[in-house]
PDB file of N, CA and C in Angstrom:
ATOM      1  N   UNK A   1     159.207   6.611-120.930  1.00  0.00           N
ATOM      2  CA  UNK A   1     158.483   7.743-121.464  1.00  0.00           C
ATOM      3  C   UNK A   1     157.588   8.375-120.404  1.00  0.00           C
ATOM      4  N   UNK A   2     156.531   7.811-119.629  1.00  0.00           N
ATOM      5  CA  UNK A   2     156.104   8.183-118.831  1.00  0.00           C
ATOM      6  C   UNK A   2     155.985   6.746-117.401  1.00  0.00           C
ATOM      7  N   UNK A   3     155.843   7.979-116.112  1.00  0.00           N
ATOM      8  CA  UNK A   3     156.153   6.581-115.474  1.00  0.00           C
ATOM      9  C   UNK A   3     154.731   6.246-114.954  1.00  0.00           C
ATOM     10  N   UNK A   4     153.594   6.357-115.795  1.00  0.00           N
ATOM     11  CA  UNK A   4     152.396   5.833-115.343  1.00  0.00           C
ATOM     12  C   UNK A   4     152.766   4.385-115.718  1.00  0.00           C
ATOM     13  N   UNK A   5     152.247   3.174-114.614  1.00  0.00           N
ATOM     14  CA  UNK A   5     152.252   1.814-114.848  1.00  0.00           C
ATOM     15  C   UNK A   5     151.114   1.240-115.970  1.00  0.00           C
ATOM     16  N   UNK A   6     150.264   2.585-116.185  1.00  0.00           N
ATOM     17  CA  UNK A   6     148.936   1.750-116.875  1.00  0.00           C
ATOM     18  C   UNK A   6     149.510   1.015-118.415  1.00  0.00           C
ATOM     19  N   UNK A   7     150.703   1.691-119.058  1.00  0.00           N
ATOM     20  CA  UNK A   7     150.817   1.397-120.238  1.00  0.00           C
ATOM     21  C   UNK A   7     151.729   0.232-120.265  1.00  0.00           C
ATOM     22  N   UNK A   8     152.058   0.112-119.275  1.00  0.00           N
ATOM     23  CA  UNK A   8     153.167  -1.006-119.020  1.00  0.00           C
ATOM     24  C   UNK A   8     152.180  -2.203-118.984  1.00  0.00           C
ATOM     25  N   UNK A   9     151.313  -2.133-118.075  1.00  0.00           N
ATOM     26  CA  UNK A   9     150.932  -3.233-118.059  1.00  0.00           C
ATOM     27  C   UNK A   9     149.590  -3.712-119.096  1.00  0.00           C
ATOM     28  N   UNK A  10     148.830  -2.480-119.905  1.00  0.00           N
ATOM     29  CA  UNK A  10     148.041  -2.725-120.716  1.00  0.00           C
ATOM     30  C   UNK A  10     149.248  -3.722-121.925  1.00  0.00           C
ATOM     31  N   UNK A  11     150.580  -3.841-122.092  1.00  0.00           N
ATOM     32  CA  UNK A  11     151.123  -4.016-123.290  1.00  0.00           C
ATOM     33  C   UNK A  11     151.400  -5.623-122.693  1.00  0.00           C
ATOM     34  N   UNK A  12     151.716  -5.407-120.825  1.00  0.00           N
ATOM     35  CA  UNK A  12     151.876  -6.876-120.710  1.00  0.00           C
ATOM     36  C   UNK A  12     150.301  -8.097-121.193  1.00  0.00           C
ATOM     37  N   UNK A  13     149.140  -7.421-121.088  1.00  0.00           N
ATOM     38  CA  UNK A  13     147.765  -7.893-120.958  1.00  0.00           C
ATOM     39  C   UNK A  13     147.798  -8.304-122.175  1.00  0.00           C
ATOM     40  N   UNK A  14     148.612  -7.521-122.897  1.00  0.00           N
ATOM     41  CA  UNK A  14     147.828  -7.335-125.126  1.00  0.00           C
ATOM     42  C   UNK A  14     148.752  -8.427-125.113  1.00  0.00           C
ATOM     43  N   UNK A  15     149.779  -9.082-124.679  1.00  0.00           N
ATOM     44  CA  UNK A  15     150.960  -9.518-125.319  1.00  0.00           C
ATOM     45  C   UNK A  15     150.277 -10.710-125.738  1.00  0.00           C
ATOM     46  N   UNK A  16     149.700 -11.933-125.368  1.00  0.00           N
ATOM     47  CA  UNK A  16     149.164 -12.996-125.403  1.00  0.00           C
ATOM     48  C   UNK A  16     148.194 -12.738-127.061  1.00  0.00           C
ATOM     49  N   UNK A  17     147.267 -11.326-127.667  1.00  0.00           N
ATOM     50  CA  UNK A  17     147.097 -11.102-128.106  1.00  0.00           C
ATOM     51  C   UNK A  17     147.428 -10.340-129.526  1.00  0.00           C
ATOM     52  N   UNK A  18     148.986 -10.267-129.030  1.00  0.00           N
ATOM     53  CA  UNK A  18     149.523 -10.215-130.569  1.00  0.00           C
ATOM     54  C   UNK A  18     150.174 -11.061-131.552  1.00  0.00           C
ATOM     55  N   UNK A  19     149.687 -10.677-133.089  1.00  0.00           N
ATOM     56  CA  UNK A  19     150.079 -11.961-134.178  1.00  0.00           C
ATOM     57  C   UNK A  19     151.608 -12.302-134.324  1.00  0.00           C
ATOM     58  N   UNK A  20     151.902 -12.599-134.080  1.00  0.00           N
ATOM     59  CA  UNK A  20     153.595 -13.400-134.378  1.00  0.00           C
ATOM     60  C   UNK A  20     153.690 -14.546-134.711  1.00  0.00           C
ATOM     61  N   UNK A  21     153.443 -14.829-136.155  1.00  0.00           N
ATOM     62  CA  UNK A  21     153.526 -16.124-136.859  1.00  0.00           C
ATOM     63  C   UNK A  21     154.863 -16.473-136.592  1.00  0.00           C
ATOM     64  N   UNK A  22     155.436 -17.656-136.688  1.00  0.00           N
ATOM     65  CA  UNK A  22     156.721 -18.457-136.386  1.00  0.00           C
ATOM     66  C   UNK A  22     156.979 -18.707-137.521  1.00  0.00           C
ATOM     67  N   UNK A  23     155.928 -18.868-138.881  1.00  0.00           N
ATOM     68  CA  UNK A  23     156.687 -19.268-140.575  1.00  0.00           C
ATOM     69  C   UNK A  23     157.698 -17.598-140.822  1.00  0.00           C
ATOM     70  N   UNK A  24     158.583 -17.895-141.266  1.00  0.00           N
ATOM     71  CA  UNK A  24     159.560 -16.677-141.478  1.00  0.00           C
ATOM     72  C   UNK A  24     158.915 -16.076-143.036  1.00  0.00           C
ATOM     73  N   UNK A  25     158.509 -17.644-143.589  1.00  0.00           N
ATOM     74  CA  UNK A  25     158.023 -16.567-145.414  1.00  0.00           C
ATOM     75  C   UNK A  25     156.526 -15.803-145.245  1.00  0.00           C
ATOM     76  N   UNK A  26     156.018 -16.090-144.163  1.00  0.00           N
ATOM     77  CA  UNK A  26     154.835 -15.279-143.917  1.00  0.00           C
ATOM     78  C   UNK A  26     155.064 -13.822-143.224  1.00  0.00           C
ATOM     79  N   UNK A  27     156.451 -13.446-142.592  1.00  0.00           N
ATOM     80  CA  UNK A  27     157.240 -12.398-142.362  1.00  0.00           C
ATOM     81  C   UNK A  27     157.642 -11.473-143.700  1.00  0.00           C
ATOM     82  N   UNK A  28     157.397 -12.438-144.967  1.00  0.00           N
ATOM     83  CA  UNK A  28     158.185 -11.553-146.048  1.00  0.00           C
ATOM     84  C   UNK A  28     156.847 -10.935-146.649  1.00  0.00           C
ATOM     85  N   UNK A  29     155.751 -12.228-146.555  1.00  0.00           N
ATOM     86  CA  UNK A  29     154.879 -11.828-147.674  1.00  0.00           C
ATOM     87  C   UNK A  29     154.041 -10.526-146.635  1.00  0.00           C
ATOM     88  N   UNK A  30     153.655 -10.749-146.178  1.00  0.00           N
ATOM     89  CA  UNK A  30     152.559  -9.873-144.709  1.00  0.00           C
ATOM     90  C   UNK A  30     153.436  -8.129-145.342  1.00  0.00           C
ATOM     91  N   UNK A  31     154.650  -7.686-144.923  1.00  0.00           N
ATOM     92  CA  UNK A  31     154.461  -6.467-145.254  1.00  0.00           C
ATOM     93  C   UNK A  31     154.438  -6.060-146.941  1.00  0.00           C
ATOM     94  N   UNK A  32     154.868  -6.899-147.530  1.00  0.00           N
ATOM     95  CA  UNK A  32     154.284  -6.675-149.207  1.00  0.00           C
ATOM     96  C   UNK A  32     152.948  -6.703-149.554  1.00  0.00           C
ATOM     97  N   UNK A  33     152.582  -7.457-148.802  1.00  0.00           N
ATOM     98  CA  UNK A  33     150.480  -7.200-148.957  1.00  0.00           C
ATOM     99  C   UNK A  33     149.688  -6.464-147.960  1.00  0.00           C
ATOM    100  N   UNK A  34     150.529  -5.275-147.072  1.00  0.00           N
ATOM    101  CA  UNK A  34     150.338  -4.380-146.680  1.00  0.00           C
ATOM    102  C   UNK A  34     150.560  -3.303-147.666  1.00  0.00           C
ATOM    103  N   UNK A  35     151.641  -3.326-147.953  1.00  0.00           N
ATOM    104  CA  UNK A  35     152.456  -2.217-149.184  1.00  0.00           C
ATOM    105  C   UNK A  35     151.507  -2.074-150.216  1.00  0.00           C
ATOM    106  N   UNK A  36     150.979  -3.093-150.844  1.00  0.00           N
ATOM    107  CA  UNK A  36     150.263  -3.381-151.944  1.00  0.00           C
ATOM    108  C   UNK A  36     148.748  -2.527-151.785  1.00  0.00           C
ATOM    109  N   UNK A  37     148.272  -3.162-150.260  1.00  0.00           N
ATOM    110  CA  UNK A  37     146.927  -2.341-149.931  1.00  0.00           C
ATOM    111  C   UNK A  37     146.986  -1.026-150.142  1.00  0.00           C
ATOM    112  N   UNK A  38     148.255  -0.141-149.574  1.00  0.00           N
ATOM    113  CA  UNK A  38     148.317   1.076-148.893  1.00  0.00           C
ATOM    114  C   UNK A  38     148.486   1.426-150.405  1.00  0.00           C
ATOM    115  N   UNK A  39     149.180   0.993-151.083  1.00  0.00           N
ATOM    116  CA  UNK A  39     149.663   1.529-152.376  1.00  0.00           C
ATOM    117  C   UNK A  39     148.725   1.963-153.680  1.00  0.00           C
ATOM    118  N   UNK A  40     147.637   1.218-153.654  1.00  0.00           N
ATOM    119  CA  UNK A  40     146.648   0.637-154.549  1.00  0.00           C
ATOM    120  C   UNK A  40     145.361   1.665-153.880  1.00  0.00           C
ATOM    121  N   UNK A  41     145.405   2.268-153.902  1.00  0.00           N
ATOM    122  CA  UNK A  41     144.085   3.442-153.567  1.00  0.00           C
ATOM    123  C   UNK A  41     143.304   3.255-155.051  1.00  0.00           C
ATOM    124  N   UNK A  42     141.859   2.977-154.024  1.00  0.00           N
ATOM    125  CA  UNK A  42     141.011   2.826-155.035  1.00  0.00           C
ATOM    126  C   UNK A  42     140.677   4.516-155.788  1.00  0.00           C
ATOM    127  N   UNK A  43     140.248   4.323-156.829  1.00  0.00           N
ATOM    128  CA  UNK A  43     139.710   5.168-157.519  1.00  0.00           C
ATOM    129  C   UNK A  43     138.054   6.361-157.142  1.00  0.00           C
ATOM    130  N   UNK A  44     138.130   7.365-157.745  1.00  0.00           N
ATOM    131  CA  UNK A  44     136.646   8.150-156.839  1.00  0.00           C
ATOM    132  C   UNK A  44     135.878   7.266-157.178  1.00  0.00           C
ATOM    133  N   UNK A  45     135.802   6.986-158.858  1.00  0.00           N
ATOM    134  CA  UNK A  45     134.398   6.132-159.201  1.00  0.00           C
ATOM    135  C   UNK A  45     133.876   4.845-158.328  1.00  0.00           C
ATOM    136  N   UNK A  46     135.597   4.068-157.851  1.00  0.00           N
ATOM    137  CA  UNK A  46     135.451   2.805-157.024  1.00  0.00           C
ATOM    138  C   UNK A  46     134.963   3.140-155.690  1.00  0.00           C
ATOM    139  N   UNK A  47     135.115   4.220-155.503  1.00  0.00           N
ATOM    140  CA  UNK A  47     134.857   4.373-154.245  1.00  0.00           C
ATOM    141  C   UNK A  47     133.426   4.498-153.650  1.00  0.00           C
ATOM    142  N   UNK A  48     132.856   5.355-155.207  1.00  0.00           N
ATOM    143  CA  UNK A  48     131.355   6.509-154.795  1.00  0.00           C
ATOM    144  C   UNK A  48     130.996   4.708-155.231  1.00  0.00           C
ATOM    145  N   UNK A  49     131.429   4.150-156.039  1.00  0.00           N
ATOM    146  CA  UNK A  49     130.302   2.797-156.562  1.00  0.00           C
ATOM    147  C   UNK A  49     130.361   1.823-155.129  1.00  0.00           C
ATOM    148  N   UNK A  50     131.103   1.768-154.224  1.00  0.00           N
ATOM    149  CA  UNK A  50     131.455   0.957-152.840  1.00  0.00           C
ATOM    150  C   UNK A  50     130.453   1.471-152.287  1.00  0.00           C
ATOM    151  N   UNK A  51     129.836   2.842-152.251  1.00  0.00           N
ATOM    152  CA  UNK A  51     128.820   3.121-151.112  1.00  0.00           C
ATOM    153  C   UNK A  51     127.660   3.634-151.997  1.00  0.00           C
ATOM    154  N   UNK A  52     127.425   4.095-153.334  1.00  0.00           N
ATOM    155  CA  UNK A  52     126.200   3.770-153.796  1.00  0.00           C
ATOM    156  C   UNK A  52     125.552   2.576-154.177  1.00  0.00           C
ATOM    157  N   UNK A  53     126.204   1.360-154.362  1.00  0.00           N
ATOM    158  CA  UNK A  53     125.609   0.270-154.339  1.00  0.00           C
ATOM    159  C   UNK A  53     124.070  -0.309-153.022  1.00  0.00           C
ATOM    160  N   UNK A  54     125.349  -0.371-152.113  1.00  0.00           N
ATOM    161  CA  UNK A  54     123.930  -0.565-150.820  1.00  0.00           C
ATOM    162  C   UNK A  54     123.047   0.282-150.696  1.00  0.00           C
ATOM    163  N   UNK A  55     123.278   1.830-150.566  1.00  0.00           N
ATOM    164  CA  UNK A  55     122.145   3.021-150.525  1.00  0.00           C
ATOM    165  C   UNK A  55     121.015   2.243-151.956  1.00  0.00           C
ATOM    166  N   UNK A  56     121.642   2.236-152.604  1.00  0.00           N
ATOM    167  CA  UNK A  56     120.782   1.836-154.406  1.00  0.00           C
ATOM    168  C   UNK A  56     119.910   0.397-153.662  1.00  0.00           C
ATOM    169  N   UNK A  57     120.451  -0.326-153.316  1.00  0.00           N
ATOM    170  CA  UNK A  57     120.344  -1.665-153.289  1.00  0.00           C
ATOM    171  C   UNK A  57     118.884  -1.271-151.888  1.00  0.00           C
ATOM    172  N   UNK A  58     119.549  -0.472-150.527  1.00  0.00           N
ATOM    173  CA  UNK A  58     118.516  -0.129-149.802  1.00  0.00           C
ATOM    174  C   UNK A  58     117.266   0.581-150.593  1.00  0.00           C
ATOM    175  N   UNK A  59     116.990   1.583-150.786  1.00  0.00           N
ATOM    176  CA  UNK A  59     116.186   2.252-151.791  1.00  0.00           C
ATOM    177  C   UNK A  59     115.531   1.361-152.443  1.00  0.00           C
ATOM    178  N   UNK A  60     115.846   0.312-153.021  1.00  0.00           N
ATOM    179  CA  UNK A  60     115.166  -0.244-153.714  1.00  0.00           C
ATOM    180  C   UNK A  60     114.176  -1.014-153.163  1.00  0.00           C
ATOM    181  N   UNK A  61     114.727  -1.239-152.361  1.00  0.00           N
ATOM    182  CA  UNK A  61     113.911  -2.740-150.958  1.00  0.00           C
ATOM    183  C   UNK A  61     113.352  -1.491-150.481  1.00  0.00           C
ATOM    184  N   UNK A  62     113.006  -0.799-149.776  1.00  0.00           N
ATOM    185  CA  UNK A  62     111.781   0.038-149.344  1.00  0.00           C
ATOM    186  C   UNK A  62     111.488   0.462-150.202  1.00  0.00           C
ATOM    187  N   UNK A  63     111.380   0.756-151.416  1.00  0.00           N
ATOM    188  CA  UNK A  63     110.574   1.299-152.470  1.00  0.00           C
ATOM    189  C   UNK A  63     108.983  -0.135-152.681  1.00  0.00           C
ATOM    190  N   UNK A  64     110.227  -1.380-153.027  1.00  0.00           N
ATOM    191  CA  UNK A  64     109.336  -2.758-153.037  1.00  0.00           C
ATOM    192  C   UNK A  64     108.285  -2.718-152.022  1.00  0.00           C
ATOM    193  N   UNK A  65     108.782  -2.394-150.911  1.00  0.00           N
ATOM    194  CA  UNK A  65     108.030  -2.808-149.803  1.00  0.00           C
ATOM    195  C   UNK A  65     107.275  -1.646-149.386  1.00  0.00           C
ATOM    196  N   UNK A  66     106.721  -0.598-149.979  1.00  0.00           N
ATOM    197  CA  UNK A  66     106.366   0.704-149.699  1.00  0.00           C
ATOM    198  C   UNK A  66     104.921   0.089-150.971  1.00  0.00           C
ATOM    199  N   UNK A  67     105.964   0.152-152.153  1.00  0.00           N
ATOM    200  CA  UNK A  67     104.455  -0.294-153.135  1.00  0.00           C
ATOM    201  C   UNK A  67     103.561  -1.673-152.649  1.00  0.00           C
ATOM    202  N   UNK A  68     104.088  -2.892-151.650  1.00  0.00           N
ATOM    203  CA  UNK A  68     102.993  -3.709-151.990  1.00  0.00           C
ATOM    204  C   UNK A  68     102.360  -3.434-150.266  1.00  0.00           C
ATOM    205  N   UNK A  69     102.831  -2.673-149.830  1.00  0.00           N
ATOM    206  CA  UNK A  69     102.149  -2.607-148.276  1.00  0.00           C
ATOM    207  C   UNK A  69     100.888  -1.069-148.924  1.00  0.00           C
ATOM    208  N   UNK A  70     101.355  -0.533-149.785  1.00  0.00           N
ATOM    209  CA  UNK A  70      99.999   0.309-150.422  1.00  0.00           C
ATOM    210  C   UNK A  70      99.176  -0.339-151.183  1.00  0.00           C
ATOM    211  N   UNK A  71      99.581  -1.725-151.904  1.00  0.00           N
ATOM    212  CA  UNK A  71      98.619  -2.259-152.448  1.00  0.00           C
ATOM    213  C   UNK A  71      97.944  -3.265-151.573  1.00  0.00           C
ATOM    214  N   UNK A  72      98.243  -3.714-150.801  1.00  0.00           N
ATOM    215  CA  UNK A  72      97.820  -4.758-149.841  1.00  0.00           C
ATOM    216  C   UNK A  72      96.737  -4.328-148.717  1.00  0.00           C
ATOM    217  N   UNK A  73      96.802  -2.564-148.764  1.00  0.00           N
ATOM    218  CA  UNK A  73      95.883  -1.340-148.072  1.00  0.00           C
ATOM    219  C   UNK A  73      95.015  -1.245-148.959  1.00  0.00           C
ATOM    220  N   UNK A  74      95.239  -0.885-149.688  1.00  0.00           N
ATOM    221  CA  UNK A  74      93.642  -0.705-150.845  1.00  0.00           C
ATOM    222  C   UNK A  74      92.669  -1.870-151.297  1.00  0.00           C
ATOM    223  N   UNK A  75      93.435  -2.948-151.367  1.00  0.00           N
ATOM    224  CA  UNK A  75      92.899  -4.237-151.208  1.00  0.00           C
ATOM    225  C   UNK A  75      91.943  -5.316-150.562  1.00  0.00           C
ATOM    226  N   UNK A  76      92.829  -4.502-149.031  1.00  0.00           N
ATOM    227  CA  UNK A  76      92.131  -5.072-147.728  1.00  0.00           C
ATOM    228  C   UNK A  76      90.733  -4.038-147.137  1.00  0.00           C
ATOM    229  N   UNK A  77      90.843  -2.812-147.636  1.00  0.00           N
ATOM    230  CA  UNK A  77      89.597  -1.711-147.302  1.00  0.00           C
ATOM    231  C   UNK A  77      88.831  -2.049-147.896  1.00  0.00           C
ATOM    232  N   UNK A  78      87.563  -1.739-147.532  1.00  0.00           N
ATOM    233  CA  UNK A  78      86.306  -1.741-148.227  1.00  0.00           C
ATOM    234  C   UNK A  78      86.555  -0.426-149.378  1.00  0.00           C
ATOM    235  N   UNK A  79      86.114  -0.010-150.245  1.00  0.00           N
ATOM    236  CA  UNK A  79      86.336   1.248-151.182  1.00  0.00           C
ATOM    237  C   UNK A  79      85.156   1.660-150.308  1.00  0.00           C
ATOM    238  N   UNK A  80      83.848   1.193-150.041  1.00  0.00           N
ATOM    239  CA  UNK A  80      82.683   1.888-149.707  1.00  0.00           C
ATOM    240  C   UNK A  80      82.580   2.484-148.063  1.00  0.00           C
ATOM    241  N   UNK A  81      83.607   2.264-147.338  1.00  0.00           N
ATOM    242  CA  UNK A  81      83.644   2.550-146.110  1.00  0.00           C
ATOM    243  C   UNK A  81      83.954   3.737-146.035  1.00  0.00           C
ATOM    244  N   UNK A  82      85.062   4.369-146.404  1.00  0.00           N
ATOM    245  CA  UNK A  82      85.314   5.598-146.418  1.00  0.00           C
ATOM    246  C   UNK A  82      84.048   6.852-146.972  1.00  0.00           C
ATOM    247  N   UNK A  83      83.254   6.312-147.496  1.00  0.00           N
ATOM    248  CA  UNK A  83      82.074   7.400-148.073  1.00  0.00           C
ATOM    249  C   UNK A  83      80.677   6.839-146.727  1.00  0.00           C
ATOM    250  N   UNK A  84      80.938   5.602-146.568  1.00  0.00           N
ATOM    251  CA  UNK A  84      79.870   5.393-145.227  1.00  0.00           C
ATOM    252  C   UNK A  84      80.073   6.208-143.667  1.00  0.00           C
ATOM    253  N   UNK A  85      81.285   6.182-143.910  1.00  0.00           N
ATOM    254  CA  UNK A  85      82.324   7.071-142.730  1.00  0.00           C
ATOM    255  C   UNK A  85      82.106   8.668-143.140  1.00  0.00           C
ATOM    256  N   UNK A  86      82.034   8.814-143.938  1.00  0.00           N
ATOM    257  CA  UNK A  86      81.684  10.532-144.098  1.00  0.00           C
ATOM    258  C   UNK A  86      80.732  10.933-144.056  1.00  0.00           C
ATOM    259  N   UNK A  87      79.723  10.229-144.414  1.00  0.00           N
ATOM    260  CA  UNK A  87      78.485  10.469-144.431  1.00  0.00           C
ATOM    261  C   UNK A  87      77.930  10.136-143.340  1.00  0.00           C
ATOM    262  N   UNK A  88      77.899   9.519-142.447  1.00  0.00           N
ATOM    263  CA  UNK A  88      77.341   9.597-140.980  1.00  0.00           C
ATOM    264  C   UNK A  88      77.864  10.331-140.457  1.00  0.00           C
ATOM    265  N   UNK A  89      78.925  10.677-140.066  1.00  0.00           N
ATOM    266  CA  UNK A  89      79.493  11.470-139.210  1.00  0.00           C
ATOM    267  C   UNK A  89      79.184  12.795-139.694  1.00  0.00           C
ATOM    268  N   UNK A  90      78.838  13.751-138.766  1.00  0.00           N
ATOM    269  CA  UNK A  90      78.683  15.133-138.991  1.00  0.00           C
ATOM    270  C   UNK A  90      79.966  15.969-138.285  1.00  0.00           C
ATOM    271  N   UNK A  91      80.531  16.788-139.318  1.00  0.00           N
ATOM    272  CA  UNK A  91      81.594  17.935-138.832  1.00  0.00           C
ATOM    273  C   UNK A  91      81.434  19.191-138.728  1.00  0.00           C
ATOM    274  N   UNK A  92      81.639  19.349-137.793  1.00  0.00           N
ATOM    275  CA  UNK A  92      81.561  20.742-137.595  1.00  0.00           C
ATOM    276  C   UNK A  92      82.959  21.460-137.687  1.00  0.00           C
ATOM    277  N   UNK A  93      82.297  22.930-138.274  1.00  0.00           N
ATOM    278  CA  UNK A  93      83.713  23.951-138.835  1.00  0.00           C
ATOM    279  C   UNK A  93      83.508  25.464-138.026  1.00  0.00           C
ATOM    280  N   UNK A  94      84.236  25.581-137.660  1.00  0.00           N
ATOM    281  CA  UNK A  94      83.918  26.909-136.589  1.00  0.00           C
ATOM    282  C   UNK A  94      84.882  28.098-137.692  1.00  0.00           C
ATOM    283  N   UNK A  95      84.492  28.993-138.291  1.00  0.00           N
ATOM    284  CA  UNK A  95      85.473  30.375-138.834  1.00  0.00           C
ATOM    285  C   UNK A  95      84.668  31.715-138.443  1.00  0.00           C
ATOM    286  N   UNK A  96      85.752  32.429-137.824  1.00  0.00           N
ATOM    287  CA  UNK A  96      85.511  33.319-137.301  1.00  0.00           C
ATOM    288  C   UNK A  96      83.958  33.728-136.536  1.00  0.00           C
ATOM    289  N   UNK A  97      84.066  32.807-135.510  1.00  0.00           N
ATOM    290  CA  UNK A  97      83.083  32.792-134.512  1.00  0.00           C
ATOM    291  C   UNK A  97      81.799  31.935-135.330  1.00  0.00           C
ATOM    292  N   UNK A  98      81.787  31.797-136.078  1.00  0.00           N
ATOM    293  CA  UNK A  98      80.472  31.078-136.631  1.00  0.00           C
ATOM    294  C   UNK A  98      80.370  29.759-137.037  1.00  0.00           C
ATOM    295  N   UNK A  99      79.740  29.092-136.404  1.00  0.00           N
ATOM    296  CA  UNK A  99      80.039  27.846-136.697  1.00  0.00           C
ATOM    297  C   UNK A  99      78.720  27.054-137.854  1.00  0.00           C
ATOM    298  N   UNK A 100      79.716  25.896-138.556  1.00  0.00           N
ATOM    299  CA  UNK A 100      79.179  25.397-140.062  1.00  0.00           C
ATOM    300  C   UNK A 100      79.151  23.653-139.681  1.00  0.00           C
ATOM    301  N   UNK A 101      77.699  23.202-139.709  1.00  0.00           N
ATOM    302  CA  UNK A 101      77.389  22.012-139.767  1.00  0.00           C
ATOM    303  C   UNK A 101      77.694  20.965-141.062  1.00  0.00           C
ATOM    304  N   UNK A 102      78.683  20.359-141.074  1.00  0.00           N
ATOM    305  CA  UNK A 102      78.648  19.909-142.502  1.00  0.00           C
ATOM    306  C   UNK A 102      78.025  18.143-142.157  1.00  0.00           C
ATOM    307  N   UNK A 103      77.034  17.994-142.206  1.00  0.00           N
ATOM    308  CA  UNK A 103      76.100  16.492-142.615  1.00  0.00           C
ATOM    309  C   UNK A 103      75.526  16.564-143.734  1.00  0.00           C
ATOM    310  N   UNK A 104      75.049  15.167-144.189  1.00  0.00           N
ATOM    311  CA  UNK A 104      74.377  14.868-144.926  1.00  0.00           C
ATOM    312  C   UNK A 104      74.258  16.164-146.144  1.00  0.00           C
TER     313      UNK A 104
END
Protein backbone atom coordinates (compact mmCIF):
# COMPACT_ATOMS: atom_id res chain seq x y z
CA UNK A 1 0.00 0.00 0.00
CA UNK A 2 2.52 2.41 0.80
CA UNK A 3 6.20 1.88 0.83
CA UNK A 4 6.86 3.83 4.06
CA UNK A 5 8.64 1.11 6.47
CA UNK A 6 7.01 2.85 9.53
CA UNK A 7 3.81 0.69 9.25
CA UNK A 8 5.56 -2.36 8.62
CA UNK A 9 7.36 -2.32 11.38
CA UNK A 10 4.92 -0.57 13.95
CA UNK A 11 2.68 -4.05 13.12
CA UNK A 12 5.98 -6.11 13.60
CA UNK A 13 6.39 -4.19 17.36
CA UNK A 14 2.28 -4.65 18.10
CA UNK A 15 2.57 -8.33 17.13
CA UNK A 16 3.76 -9.69 20.60
CA UNK A 17 0.76 -7.49 21.73
CA UNK A 18 -2.04 -8.93 20.04
CA UNK A 19 -4.91 -11.28 21.66
CA UNK A 20 -4.90 -14.68 19.96
CA UNK A 21 -6.35 -17.10 22.33
CA UNK A 22 -5.38 -20.80 21.22
CA UNK A 23 -9.06 -22.20 22.87
CA UNK A 24 -10.98 -22.39 19.40
CA UNK A 25 -14.61 -22.08 21.54
CA UNK A 26 -13.37 -18.74 22.75
CA UNK A 27 -13.03 -17.93 18.78
CA UNK A 28 -16.85 -18.67 18.56
CA UNK A 29 -18.04 -17.01 21.64
CA UNK A 30 -15.71 -13.48 21.39
CA UNK A 31 -17.48 -12.36 18.05
CA UNK A 32 -21.12 -13.18 19.38
CA UNK A 33 -20.42 -11.01 22.47
CA UNK A 34 -19.18 -8.42 20.25
CA UNK A 35 -22.41 -8.74 18.04
CA UNK A 36 -24.46 -8.68 21.13
CA UNK A 37 -22.65 -5.33 22.45
CA UNK A 38 -22.89 -3.56 19.06
CA UNK A 39 -26.43 -4.81 18.72
CA UNK A 40 -27.95 -3.90 22.10
CA UNK A 41 -27.75 0.02 22.06
CA UNK A 42 -28.69 1.31 25.13
CA UNK A 43 -31.70 3.37 25.35
CA UNK A 44 -31.80 7.69 25.66
CA UNK A 45 -33.19 7.24 29.20
CA UNK A 46 -30.14 4.56 29.84
CA UNK A 47 -27.98 6.64 28.58
CA UNK A 48 -28.93 10.39 30.06
CA UNK A 49 -29.30 8.04 33.57
CA UNK A 50 -25.29 6.68 32.82
CA UNK A 51 -24.16 10.33 33.01
CA UNK A 52 -26.70 12.00 35.30
CA UNK A 53 -26.03 9.74 38.01
CA UNK A 54 -22.31 10.94 38.82
CA UNK A 55 -23.06 14.77 37.91
CA UNK A 56 -26.23 14.04 40.70
CA UNK A 57 -24.00 12.01 42.84
CA UNK A 58 -21.08 15.02 42.34
CA UNK A 59 -23.55 17.89 43.18
CA UNK A 60 -24.47 16.37 45.97
CA UNK A 61 -20.97 15.93 47.68
CA UNK A 62 -20.19 19.67 47.15
CA UNK A 63 -23.45 20.76 48.14
CA UNK A 64 -22.57 18.52 51.67
CA UNK A 65 -19.41 19.99 51.81
CA UNK A 66 -20.33 23.65 50.90
CA UNK A 67 -23.09 23.51 53.86
CA UNK A 68 -20.79 22.22 56.71
CA UNK A 69 -17.58 24.31 55.67
CA UNK A 70 -20.39 27.42 56.10
CA UNK A 71 -21.36 26.06 59.23
CA UNK A 72 -18.02 25.29 60.64
CA UNK A 73 -17.32 29.40 59.54
CA UNK A 74 -19.97 30.79 61.58
CA UNK A 75 -19.11 28.64 64.37
CA UNK A 76 -15.50 29.23 64.51
CA UNK A 77 -16.00 33.42 64.26
CA UNK A 78 -16.61 35.39 66.99
CA UNK A 79 -20.37 36.95 65.96
CA UNK A 80 -18.91 40.11 67.90
CA UNK A 81 -15.81 40.67 65.81
CA UNK A 82 -17.22 41.72 62.80
CA UNK A 83 -19.12 44.84 64.58
CA UNK A 84 -15.61 45.40 66.67
CA UNK A 85 -14.00 45.49 63.15
CA UNK A 86 -16.36 48.16 61.90
CA UNK A 87 -16.41 50.15 64.42
CA UNK A 88 -12.79 50.96 64.87
CA UNK A 89 -11.90 51.25 61.65
CA UNK A 90 -12.82 54.48 59.98
CA UNK A 91 -13.81 54.63 56.06
CA UNK A 92 -13.56 56.93 54.05
CA UNK A 93 -15.94 57.60 50.83
CA UNK A 94 -14.80 60.05 48.28
CA UNK A 95 -18.16 61.10 45.62
CA UNK A 96 -17.68 63.52 43.39
CA UNK A 97 -14.70 65.28 44.77
CA UNK A 98 -15.94 65.34 48.34
CA UNK A 99 -14.91 63.27 50.64
CA UNK A 100 -17.22 61.39 53.68
CA UNK A 101 -15.70 60.17 56.99
CA UNK A 102 -17.69 57.28 58.06
CA UNK A 103 -16.48 56.45 62.07
CA UNK A 104 -18.00 55.95 64.96
Amino acid sequence: MTEDKFFEKLREDSAPLRFQPRDSALWTRLPVRIRERIHHQPSVSQMLARWYRPITVSFVALSIVAALSVTWLEHTRESSYAAEAMGSNSVEITVDGNTFNLAE
